[in-house]
N, C-alpha and C. Protein backbone atom coordinates (compact mmCIF):
# COMPACT_ATOMS: atom_id res chain seq x y z
N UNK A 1 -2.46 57.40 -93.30
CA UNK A 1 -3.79 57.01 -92.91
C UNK A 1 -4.62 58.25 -92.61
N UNK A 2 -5.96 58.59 -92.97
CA UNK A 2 -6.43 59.61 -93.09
C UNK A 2 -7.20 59.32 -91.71
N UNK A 3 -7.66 60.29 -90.82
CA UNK A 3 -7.85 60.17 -89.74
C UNK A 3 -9.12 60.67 -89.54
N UNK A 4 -10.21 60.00 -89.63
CA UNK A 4 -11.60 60.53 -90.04
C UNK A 4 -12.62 59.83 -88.64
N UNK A 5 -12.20 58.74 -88.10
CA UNK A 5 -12.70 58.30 -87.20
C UNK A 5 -11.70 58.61 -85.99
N UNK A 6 -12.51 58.52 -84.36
CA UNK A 6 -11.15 58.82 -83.41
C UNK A 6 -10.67 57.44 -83.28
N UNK A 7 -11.64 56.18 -83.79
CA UNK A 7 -10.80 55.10 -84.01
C UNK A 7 -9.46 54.99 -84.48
N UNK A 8 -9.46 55.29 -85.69
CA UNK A 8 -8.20 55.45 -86.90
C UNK A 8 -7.42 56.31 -86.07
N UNK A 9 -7.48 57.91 -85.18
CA UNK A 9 -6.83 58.42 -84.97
C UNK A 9 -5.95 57.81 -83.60
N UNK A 10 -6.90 57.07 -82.78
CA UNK A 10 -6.32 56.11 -81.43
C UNK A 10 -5.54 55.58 -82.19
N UNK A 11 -5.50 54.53 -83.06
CA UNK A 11 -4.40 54.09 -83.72
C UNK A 11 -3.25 54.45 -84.21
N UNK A 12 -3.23 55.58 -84.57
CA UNK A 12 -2.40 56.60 -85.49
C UNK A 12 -1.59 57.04 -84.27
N UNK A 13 -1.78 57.42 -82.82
CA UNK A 13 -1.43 57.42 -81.60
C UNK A 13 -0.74 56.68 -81.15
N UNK A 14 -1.07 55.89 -81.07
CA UNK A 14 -0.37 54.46 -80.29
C UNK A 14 0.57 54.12 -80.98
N UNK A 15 0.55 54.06 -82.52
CA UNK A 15 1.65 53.80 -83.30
C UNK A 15 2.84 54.67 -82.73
N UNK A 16 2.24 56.13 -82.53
CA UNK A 16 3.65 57.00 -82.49
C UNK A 16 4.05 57.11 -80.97
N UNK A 17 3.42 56.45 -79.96
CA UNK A 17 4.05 56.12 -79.05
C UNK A 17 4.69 54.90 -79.08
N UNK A 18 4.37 53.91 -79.63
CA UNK A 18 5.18 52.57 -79.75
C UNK A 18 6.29 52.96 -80.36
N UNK A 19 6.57 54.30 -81.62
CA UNK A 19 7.91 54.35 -81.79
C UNK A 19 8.30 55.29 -80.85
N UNK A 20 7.97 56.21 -80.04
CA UNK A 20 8.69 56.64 -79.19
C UNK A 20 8.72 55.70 -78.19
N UNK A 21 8.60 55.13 -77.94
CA UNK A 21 9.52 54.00 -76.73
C UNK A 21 10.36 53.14 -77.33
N UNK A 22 10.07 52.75 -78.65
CA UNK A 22 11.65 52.04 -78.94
C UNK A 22 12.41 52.81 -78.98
N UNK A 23 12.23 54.16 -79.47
CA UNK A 23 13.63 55.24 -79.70
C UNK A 23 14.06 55.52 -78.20
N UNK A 24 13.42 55.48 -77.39
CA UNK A 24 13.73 55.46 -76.22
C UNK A 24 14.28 54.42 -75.54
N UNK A 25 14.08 52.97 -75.97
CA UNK A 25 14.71 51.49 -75.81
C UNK A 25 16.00 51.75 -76.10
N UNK A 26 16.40 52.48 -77.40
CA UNK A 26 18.01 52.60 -77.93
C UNK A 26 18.72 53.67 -77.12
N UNK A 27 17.53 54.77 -76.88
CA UNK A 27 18.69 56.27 -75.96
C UNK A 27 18.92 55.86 -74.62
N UNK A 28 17.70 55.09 -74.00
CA UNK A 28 18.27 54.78 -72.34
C UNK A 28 19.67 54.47 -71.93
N UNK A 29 19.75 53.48 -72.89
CA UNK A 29 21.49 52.69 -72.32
C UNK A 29 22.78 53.91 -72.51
N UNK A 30 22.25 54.62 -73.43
CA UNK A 30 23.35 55.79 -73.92
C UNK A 30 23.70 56.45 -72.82
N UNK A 31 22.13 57.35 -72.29
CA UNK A 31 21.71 58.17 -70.76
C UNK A 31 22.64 57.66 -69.69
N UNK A 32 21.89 56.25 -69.67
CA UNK A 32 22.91 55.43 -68.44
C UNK A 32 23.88 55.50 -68.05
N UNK A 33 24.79 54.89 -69.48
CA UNK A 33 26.11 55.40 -69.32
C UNK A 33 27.16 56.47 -69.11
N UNK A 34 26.38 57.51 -70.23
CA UNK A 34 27.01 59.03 -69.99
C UNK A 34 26.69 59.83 -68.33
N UNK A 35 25.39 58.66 -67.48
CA UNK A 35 25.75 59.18 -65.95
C UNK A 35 26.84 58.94 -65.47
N UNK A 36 27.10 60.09 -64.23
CA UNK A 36 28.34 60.05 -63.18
C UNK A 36 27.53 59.07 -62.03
N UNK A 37 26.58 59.83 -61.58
CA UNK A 37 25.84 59.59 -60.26
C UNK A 37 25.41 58.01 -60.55
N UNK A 38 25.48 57.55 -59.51
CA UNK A 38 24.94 55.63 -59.75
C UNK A 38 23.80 55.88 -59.83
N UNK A 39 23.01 56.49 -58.83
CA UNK A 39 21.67 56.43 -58.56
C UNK A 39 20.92 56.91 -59.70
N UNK A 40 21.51 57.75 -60.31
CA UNK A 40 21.36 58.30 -62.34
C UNK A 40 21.17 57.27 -62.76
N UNK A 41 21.72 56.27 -62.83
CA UNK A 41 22.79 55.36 -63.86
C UNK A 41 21.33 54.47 -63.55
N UNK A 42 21.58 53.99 -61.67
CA UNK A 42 20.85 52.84 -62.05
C UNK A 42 19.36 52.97 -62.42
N UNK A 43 18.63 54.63 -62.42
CA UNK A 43 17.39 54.79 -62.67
C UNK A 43 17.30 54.78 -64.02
N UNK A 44 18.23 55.41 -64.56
CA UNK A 44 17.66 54.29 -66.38
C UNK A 44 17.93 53.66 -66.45
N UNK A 45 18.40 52.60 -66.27
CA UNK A 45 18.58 51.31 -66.29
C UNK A 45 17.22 50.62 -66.38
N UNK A 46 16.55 51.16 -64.61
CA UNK A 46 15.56 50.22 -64.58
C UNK A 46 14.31 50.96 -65.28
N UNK A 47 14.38 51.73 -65.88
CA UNK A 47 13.48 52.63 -66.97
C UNK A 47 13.58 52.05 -67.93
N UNK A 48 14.66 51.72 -68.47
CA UNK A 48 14.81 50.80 -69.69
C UNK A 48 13.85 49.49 -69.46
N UNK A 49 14.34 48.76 -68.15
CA UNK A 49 13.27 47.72 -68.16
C UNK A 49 11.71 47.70 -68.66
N UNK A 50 11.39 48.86 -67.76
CA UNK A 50 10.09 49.25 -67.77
C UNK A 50 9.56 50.03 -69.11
N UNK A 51 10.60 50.86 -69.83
CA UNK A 51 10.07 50.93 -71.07
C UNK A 51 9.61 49.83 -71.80
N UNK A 52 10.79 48.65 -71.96
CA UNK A 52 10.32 47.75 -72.44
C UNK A 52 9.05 46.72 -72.44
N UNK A 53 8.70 46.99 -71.46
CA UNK A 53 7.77 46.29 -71.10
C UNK A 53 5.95 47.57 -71.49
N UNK A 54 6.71 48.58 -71.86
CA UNK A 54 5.55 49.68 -72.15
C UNK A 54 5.36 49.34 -73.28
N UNK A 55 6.55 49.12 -74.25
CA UNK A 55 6.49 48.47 -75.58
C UNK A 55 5.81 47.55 -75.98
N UNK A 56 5.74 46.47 -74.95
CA UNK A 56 5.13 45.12 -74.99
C UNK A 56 3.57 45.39 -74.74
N UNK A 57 3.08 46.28 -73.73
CA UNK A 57 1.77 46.60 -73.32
C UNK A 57 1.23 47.22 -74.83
N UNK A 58 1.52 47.62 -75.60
CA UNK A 58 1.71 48.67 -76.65
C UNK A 58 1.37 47.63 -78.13
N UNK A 59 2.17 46.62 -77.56
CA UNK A 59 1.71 45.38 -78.84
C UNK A 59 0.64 44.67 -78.25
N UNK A 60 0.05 44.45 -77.26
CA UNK A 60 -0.91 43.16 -77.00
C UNK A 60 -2.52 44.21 -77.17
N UNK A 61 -1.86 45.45 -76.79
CA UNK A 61 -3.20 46.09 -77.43
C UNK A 61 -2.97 46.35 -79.00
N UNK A 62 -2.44 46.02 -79.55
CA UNK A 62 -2.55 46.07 -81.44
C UNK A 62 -3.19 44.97 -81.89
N UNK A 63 -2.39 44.05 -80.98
CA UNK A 63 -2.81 42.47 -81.51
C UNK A 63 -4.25 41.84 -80.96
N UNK A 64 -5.02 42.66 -80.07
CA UNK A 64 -6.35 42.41 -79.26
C UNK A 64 -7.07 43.17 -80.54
N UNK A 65 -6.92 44.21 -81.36
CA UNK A 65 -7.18 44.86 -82.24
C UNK A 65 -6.69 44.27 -83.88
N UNK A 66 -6.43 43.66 -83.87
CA UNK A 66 -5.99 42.99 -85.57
C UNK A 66 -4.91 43.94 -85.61
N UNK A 67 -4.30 44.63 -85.42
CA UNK A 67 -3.46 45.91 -85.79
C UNK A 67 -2.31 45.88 -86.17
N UNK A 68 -1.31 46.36 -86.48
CA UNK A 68 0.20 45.96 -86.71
C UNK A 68 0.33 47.42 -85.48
N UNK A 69 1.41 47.26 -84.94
CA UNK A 69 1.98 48.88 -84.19
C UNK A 69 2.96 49.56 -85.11
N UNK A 70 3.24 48.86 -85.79
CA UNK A 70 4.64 49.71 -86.78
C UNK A 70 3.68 50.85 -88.12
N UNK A 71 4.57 52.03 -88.62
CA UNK A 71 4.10 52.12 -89.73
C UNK A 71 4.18 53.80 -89.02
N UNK A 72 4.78 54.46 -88.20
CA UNK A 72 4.87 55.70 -87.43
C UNK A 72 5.64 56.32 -86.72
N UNK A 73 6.01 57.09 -87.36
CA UNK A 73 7.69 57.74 -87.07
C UNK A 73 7.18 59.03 -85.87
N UNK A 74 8.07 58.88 -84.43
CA UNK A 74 7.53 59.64 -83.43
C UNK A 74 8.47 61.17 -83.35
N UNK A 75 7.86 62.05 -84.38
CA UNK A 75 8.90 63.05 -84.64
C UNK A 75 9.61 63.84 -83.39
N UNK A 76 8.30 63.68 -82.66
CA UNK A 76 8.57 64.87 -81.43
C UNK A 76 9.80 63.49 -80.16
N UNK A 77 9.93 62.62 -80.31
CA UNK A 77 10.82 61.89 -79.68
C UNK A 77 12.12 61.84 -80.56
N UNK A 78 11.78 61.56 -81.32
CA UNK A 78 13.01 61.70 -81.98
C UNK A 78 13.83 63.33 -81.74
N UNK A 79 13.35 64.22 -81.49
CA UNK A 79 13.89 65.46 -81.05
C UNK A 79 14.20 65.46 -79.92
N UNK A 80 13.70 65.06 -79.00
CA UNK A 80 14.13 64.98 -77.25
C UNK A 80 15.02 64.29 -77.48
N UNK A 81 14.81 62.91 -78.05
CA UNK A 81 16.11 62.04 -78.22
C UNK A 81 17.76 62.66 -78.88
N UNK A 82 17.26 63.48 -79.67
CA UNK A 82 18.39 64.30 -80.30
C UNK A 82 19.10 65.39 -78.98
N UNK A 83 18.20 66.08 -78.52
CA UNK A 83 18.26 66.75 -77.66
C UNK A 83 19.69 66.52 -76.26
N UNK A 84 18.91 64.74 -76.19
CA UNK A 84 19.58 63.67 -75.09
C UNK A 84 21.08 63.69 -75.69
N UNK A 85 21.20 63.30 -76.91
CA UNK A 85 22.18 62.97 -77.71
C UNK A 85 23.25 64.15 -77.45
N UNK A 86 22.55 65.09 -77.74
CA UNK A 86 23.64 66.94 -77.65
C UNK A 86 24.20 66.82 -75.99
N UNK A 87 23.62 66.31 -75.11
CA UNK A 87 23.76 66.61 -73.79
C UNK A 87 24.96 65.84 -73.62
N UNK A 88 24.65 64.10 -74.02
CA UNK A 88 25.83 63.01 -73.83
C UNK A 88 27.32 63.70 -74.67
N UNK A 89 27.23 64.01 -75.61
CA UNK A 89 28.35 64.46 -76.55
C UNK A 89 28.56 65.63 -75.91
N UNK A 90 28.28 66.82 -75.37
CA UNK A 90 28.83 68.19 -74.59
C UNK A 90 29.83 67.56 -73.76
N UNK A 91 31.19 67.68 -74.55
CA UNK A 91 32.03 67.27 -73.73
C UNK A 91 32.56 68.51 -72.81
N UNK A 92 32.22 69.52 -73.01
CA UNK A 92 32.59 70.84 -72.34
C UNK A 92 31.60 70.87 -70.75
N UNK A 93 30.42 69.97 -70.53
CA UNK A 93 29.96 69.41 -69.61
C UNK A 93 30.52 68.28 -68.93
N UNK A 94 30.62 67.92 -67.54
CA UNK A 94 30.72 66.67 -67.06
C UNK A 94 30.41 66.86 -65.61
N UNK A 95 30.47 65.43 -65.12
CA UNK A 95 30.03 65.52 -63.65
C UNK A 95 28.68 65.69 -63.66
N UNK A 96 28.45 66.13 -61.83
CA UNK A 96 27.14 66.61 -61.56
C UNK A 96 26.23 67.60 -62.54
N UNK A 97 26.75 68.33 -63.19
CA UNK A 97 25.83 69.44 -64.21
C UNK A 97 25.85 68.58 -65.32
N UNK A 98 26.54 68.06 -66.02
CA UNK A 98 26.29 66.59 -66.99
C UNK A 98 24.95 65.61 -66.38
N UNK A 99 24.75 65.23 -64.96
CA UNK A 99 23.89 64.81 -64.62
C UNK A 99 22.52 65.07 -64.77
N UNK A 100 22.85 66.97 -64.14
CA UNK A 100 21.18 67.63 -64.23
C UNK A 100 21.32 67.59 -65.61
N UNK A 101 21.95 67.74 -66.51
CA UNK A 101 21.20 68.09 -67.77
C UNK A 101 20.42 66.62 -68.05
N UNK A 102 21.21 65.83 -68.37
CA UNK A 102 20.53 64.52 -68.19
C UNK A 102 19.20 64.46 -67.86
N UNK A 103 18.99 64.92 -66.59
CA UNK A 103 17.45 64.39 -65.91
C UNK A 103 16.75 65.81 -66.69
N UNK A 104 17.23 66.69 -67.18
CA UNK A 104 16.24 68.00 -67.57
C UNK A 104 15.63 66.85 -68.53
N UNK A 105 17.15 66.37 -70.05
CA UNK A 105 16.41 65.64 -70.73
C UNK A 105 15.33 64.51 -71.17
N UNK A 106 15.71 63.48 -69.63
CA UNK A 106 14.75 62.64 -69.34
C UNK A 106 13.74 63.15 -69.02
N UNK A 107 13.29 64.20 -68.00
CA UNK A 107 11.83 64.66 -67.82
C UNK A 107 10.99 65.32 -68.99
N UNK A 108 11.85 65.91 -69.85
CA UNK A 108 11.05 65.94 -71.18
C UNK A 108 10.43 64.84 -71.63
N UNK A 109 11.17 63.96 -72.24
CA UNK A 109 10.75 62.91 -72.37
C UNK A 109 9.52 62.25 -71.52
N UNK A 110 9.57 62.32 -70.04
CA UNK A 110 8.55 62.01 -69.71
C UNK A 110 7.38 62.75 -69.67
N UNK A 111 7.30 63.60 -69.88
CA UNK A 111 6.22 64.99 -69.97
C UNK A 111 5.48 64.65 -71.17
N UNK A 112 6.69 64.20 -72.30
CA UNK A 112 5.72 63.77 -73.57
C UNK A 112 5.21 63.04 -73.54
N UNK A 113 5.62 61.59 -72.87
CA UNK A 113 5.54 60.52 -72.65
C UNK A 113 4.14 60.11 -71.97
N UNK A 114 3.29 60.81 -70.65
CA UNK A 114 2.75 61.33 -69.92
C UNK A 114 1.51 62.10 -70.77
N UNK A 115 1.63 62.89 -71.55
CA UNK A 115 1.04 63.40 -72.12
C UNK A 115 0.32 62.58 -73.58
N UNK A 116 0.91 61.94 -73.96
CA UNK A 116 0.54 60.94 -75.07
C UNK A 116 -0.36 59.70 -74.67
N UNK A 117 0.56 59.02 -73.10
CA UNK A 117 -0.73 58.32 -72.51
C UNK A 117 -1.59 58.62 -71.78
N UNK A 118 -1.85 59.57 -71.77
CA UNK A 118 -3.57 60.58 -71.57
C UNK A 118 -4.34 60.35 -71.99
N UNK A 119 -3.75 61.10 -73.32
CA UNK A 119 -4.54 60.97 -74.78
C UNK A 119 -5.27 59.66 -74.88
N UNK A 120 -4.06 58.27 -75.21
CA UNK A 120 -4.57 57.25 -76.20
C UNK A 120 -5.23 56.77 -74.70
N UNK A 121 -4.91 56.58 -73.54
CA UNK A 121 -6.03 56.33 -72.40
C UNK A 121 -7.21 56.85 -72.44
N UNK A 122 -7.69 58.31 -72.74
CA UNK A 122 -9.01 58.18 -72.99
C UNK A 122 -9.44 58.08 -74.07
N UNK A 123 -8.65 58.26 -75.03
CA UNK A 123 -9.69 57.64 -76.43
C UNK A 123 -9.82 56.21 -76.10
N UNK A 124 -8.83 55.28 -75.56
CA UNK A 124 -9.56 53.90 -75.22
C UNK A 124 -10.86 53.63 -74.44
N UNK A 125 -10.58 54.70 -73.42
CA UNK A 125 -11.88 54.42 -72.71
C UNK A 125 -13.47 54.78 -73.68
N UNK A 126 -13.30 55.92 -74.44
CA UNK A 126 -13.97 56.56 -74.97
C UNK A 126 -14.85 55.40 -75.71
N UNK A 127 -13.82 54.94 -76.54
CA UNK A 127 -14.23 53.96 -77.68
C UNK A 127 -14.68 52.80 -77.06
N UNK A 128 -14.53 52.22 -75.56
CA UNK A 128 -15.06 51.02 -74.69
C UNK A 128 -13.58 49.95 -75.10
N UNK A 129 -12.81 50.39 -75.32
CA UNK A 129 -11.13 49.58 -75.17
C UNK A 129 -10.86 48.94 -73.61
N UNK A 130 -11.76 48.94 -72.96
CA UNK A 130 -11.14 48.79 -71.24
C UNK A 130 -10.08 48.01 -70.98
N UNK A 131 -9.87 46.70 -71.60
CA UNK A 131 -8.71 46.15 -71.18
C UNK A 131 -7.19 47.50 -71.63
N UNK A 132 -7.24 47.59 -73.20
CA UNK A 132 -6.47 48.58 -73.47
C UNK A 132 -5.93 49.80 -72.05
N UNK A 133 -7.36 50.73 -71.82
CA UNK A 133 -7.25 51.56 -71.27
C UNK A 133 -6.83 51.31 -69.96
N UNK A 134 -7.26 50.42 -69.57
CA UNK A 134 -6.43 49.83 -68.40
C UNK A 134 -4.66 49.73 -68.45
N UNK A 135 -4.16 49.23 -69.80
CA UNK A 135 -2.97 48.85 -69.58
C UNK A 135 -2.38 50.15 -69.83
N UNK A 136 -2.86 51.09 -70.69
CA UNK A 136 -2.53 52.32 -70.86
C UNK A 136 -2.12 53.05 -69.53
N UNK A 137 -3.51 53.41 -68.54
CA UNK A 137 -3.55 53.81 -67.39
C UNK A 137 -2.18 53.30 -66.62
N UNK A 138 -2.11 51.96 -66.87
CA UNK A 138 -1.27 51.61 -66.17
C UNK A 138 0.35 52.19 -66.51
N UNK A 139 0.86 52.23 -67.38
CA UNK A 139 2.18 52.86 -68.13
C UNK A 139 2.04 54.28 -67.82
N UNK A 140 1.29 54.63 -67.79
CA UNK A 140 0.60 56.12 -67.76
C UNK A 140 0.72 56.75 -65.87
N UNK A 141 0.80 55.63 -65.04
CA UNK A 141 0.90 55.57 -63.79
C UNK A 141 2.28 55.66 -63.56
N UNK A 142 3.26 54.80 -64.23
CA UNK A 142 4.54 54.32 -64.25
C UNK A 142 5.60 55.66 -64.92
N UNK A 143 4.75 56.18 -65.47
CA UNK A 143 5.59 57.08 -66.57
C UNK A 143 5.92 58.38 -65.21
N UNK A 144 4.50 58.63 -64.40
CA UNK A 144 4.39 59.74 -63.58
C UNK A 144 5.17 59.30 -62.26
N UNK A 145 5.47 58.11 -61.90
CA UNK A 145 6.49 57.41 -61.02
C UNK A 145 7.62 57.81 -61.18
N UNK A 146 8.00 57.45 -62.80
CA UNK A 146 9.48 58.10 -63.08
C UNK A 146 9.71 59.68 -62.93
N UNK A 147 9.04 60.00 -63.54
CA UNK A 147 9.05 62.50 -63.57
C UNK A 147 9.54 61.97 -62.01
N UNK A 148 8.50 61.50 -60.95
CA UNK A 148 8.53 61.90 -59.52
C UNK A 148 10.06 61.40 -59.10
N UNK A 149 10.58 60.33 -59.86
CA UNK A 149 12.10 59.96 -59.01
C UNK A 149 12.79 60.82 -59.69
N UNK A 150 12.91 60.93 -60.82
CA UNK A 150 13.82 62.13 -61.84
C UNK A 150 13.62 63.44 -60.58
N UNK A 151 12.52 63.76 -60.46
CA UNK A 151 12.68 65.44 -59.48
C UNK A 151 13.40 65.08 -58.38
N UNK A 152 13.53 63.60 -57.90
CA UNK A 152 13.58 63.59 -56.28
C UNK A 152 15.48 63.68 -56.59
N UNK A 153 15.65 62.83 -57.63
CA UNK A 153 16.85 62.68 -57.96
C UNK A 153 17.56 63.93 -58.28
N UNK A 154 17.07 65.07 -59.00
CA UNK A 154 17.16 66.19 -59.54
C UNK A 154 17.49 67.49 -57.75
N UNK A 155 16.88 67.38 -57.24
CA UNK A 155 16.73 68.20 -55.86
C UNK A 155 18.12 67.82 -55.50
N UNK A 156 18.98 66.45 -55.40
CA UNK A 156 20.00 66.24 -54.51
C UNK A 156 21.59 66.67 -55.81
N UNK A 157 21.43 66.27 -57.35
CA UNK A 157 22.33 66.16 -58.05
C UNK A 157 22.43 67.89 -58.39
N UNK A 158 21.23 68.56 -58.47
CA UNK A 158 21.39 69.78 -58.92
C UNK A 158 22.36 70.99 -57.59
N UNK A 159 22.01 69.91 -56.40
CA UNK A 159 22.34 71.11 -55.04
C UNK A 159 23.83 70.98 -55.12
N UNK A 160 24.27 69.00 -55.87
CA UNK A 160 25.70 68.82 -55.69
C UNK A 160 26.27 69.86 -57.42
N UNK A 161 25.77 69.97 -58.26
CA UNK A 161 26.02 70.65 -59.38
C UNK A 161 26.53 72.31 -58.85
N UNK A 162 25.84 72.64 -58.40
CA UNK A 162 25.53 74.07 -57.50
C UNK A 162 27.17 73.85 -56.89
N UNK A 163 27.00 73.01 -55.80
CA UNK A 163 28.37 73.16 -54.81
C UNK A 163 29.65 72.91 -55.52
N UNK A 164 29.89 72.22 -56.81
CA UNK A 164 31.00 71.61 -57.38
C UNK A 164 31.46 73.16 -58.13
N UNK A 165 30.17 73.95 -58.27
CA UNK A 165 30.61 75.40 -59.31
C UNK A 165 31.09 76.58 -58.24
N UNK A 166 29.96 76.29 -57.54
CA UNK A 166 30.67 77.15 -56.34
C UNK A 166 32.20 77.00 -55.70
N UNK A 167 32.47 76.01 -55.33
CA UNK A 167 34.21 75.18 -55.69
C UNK A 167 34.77 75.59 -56.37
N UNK A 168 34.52 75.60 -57.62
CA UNK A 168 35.47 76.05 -59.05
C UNK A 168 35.38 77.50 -58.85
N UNK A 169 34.61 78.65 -58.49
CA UNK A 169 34.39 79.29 -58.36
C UNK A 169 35.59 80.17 -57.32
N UNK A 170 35.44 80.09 -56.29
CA UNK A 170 35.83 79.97 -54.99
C UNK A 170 37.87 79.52 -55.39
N UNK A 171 38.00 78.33 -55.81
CA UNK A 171 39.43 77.85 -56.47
C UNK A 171 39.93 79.10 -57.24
N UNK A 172 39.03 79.55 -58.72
CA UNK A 172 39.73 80.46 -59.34
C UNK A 172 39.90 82.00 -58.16
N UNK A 173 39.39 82.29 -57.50
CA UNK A 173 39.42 83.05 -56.80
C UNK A 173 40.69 83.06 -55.83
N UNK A 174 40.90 82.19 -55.76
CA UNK A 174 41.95 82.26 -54.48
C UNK A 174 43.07 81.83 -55.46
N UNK A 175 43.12 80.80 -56.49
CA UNK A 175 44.25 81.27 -58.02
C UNK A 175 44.24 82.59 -58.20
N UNK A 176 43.56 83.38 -58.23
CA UNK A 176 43.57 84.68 -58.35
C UNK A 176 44.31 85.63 -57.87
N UNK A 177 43.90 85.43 -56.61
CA UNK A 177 44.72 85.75 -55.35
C UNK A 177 46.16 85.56 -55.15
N UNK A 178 46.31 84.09 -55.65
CA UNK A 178 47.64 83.57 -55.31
C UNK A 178 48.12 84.65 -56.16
N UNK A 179 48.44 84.55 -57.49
CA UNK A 179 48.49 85.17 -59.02
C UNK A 179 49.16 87.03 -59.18
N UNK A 180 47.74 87.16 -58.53
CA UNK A 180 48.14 88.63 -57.68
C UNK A 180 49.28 88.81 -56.79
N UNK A 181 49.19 87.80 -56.11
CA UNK A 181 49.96 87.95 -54.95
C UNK A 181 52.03 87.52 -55.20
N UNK A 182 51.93 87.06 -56.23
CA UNK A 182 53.11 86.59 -56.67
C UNK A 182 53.83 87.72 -57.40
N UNK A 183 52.86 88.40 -58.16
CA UNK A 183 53.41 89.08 -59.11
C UNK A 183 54.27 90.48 -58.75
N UNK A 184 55.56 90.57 -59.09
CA UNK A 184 56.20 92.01 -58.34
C UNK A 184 55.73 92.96 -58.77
């Protein structure tokens, strides 16, 4: 679609956020699972909910518009999502530092996420979309909810990441010791 109006281009937008939240509908449950921490676990979980329902906000403004939402491949999600993917599979990671990486990857995601409903929020407003821009605003509110629990979550899993290395740390050291200490 050639993008000559910011009409056409709002559209061209929204499409590629509607596929970055389904690609994000399929990676949440992955995230979820590959958490240790519950409080990880159960915050995508209920992200998943709420994506879904970003999805849904995402179609009733297509369909208030004659529009289809499909027809737009969200390249730059699909890379975070890949990104997510490398983190779950690092099996040489686990635990608490498996966790922070996790939330590094989710806050990308929301940064883009955040950043995209900016955008198609004020081109709605721009163009006089208000119901749209409203529901936009609204996801757009929700998205900056999540970054804020991801950091809050991030401050306590990263301090336990920290102490579990310091441990291992501290262990080989005194293996060390022992090691030394054995040897005639």
């Amino acid at each position: 679609m050639e993008k000559n109006t910011l009409r056409e281009l709002y559209l061209e937008e929204l499409r590629d956020i509607y596929d970055a939240e389904n690609q994000l509908i399929k990676a949440l449950p992955k995230m979820a699972e590959a958490a240790t921490s519950e409080d990880l676990r159960s915050g995508f979980e209920q992200h998943l909910e709420q994506t879904r329902e970003h999805a849904r906000r995402i179609e009733r403004i297509f369909s208030n518009l004659g529009e289809k939402p499909t027809g737009k491949k969200c390249k730059a999600m699909q890379g975070l999502v890949a990104e997510g993917k490398e983190m779950i599979d690092d099996e040489d990671i686990e635990g608490e530092v498996k966790d922070a990486g996790l939330i590094s990857s989710a806050q990308r995601v929301e940064h883009y996420e955040i950043a995209a409903y900016g955008t198609v929020r004020t081109y709605a407003s721009i163009l006089g979309e208000e119901d749209a821009a409203s529901l936009l605003e609204q996801t757009l509110t929700e998205e900056k909810e999540t970054d804020e629990k991801l950091s809050e979550l991030a401050e306590g899993i990263n301090a336990e990441a920290s102490e579990a290395e310091s441990g291992t740390t501290a262990d080989r050291r005194v293996s060390n010791r022992n090691a030394k200490a054995a040897r005639p």
